[in-house]
N, C-alpha and C. Protein backbone atom coordinates (compact mmCIF):
# COMPACT_ATOMS: atom_id res chain seq x y z
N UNK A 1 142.71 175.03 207.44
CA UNK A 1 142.35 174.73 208.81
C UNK A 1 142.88 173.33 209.13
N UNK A 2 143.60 173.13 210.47
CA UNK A 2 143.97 171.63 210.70
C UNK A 2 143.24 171.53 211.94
N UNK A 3 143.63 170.24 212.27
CA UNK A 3 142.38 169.35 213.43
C UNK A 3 142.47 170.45 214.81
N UNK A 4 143.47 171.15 215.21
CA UNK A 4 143.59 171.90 216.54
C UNK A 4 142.68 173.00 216.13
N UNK A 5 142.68 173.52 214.94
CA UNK A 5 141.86 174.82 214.72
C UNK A 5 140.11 174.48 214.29
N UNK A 6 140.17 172.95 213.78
CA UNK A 6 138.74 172.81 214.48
C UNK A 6 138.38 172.77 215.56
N UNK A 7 139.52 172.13 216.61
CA UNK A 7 138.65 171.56 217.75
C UNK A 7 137.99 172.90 218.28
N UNK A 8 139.29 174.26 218.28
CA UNK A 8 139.40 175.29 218.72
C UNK A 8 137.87 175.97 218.48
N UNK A 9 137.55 175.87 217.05
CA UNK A 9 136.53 176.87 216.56
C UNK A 9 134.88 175.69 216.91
N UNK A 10 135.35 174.86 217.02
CA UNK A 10 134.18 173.85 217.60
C UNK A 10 133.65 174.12 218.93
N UNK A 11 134.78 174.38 219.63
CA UNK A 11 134.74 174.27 221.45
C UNK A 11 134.23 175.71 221.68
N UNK A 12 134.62 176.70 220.83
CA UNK A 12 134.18 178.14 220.91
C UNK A 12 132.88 178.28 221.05
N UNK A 13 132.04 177.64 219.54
CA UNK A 13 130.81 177.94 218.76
C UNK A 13 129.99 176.88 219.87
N UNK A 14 130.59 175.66 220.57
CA UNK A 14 129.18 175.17 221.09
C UNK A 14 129.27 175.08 222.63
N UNK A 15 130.84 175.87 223.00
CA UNK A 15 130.39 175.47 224.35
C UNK A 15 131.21 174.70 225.02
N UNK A 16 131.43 173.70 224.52
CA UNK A 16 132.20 172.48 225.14
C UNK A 16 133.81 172.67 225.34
N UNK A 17 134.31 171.99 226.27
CA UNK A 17 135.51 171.83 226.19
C UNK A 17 136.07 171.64 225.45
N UNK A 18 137.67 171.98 225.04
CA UNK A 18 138.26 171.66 223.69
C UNK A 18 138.83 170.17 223.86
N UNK A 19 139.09 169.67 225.22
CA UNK A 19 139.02 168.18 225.63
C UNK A 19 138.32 167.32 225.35
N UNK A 20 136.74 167.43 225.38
CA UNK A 20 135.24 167.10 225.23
C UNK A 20 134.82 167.08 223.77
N UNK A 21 135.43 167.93 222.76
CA UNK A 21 135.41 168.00 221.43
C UNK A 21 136.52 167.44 220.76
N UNK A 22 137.28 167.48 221.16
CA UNK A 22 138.39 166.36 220.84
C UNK A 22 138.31 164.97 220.83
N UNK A 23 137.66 164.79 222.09
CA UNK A 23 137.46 163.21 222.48
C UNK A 23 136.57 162.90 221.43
N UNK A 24 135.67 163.77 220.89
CA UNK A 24 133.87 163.59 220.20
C UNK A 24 134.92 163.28 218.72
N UNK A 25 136.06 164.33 218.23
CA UNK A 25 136.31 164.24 216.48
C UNK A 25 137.11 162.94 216.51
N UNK A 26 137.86 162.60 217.61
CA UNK A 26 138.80 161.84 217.40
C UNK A 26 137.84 160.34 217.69
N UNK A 27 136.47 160.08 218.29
CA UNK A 27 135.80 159.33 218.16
C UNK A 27 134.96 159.07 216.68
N UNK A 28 134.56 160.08 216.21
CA UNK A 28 133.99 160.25 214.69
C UNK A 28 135.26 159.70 214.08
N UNK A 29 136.07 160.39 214.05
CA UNK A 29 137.06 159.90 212.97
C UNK A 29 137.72 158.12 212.66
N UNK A 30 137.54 157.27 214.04
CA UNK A 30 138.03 156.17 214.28
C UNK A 30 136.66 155.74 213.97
N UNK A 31 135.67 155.90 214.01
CA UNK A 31 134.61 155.46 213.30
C UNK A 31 134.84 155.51 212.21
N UNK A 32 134.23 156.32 211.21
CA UNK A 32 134.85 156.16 210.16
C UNK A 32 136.03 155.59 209.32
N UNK A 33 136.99 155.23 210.07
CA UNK A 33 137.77 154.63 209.91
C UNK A 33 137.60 152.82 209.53
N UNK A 34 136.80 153.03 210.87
CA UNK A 34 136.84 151.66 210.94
C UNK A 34 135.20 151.12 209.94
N UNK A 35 134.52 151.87 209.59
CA UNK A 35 133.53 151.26 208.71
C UNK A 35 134.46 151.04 207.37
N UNK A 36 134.79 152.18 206.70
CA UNK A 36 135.67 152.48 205.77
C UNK A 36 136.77 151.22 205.50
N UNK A 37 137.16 150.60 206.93
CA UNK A 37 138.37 149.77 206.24
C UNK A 37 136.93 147.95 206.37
N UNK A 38 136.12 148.19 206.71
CA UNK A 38 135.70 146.79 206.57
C UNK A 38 134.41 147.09 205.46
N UNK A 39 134.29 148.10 204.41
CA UNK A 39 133.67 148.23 203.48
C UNK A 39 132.64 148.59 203.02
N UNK A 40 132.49 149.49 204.54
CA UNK A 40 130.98 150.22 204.79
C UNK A 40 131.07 151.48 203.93
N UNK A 41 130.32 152.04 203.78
CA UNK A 41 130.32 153.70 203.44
C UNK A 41 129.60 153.81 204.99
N UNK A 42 130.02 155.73 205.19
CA UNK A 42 129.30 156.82 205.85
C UNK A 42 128.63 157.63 205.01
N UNK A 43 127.58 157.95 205.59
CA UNK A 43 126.81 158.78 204.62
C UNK A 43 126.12 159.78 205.86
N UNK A 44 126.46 161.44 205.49
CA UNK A 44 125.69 162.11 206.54
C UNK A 44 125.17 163.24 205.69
N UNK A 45 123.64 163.14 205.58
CA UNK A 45 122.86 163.61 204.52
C UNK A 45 122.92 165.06 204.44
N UNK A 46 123.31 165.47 203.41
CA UNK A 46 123.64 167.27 203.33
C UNK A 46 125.06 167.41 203.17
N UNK A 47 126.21 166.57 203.89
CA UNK A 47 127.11 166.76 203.78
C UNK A 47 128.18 165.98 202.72
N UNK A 48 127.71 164.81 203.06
CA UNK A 48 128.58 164.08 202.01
C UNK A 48 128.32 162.45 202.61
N UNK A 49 129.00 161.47 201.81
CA UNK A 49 129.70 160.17 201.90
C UNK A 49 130.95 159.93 201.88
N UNK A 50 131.65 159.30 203.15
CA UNK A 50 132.84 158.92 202.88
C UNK A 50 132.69 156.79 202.11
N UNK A 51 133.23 156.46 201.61
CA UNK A 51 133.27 155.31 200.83
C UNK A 51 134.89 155.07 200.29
N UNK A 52 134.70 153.53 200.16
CA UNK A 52 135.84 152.96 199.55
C UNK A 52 135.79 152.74 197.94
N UNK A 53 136.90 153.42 197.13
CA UNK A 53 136.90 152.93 195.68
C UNK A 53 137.81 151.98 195.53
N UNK A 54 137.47 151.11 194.46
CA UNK A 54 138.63 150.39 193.98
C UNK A 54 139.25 150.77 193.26
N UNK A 55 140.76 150.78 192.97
CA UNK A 55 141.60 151.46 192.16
C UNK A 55 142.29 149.90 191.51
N UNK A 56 141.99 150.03 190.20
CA UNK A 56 142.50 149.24 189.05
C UNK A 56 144.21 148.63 189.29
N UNK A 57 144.31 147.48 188.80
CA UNK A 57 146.01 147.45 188.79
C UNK A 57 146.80 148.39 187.28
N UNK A 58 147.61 149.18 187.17
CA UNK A 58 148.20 148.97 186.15
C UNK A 58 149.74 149.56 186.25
N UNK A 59 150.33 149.80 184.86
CA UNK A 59 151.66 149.46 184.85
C UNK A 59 152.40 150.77 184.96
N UNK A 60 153.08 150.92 185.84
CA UNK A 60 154.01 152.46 186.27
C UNK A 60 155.69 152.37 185.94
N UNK A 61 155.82 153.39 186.39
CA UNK A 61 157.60 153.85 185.76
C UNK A 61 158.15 153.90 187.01
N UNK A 62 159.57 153.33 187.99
CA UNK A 62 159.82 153.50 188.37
C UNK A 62 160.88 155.27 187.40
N UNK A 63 160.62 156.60 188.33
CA UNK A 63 161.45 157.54 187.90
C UNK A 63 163.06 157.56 187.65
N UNK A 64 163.65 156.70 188.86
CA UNK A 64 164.72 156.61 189.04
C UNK A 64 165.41 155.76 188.16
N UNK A 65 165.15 154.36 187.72
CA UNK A 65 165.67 153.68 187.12
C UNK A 65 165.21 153.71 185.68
N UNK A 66 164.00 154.16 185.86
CA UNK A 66 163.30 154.12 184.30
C UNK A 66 162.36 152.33 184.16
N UNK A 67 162.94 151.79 185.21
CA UNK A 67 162.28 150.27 184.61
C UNK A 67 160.34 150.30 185.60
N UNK A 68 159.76 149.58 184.46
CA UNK A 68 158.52 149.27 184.64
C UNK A 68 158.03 148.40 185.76
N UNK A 69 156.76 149.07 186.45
CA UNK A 69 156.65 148.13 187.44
C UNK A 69 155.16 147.97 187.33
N UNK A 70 154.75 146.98 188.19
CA UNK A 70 153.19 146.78 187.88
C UNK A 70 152.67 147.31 189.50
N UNK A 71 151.68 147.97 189.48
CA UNK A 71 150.94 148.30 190.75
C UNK A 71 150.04 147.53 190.68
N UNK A 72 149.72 147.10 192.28
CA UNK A 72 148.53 146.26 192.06
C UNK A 72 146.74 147.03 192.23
N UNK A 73 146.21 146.31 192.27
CA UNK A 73 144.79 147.02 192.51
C UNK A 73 144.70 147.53 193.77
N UNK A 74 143.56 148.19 194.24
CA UNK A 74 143.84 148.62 195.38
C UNK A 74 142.42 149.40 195.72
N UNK A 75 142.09 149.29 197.48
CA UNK A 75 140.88 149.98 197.52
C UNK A 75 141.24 151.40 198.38
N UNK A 76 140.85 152.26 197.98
CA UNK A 76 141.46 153.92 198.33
C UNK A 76 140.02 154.64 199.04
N UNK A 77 140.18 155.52 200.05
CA UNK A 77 138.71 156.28 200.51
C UNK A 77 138.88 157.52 199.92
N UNK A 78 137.47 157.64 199.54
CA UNK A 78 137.02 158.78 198.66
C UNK A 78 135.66 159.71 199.21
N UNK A 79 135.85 160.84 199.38
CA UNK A 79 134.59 161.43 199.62
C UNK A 79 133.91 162.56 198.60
N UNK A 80 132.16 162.54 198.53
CA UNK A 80 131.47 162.46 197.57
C UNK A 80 130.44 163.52 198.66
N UNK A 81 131.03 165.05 197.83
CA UNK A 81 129.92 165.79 198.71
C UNK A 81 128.82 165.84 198.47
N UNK A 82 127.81 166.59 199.42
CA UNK A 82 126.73 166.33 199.45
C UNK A 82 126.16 167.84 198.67
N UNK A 83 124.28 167.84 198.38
CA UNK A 83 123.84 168.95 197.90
C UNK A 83 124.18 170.47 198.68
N UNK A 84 124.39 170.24 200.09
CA UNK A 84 123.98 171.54 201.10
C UNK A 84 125.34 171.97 201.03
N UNK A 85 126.27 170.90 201.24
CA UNK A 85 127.74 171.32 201.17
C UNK A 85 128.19 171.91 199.64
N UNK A 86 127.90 171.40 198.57
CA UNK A 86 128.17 171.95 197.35
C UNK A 86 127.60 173.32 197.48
N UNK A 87 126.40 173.72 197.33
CA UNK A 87 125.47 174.32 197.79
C UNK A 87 126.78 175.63 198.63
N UNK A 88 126.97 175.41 199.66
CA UNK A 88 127.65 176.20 200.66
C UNK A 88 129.15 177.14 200.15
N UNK A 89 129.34 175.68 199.05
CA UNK A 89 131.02 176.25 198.53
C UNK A 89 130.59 177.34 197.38
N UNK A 90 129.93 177.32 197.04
CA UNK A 90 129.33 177.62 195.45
C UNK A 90 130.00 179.46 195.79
């Protein structure tokens, strides 16, 4: 499923415009965004947490040349489902 075939199956199931549900994911999503890049977690109970990990520095292969390079550390978003959602996939 990509973002048009939610809005689609969103706007169906509640009603709303697919304009009106658009405006709503593409508002959620820039939220999240923006907690996420200044170091917040989201947390929406049943479903999951979105959060920032830190990812370690260490030492990689460039493929092409073969010579070694160092990556640096780095903070990456990760999401951490919840009981109802596990629950749902099962």
């Amino acid at each position: 499923m990509n973002k048009t075939d939610l809005i689609n199956n969103i706007a169906e199931k509640s009603g709303l415009t697919k304009k009106d549900v658009e405006t709503v994911l593409n508002g959620f999503l820039g939220e999240v965004t923006d907690a996420l890049s200044t170091g917040d977690k989201v947390q929406l109970i049943g479903f999951g947490t979105f959060e920032t990990r830190k990812r370690s520095g260490r030492t990689g292969r460039n493929p092409q040349t073969g010579n070694t390079i160092t990556i640096p550390e780095s903070n990456v978003p990760a999401f951490k489902a919840g009981n109802k959602l596990k629950e749902a996939v099962k």
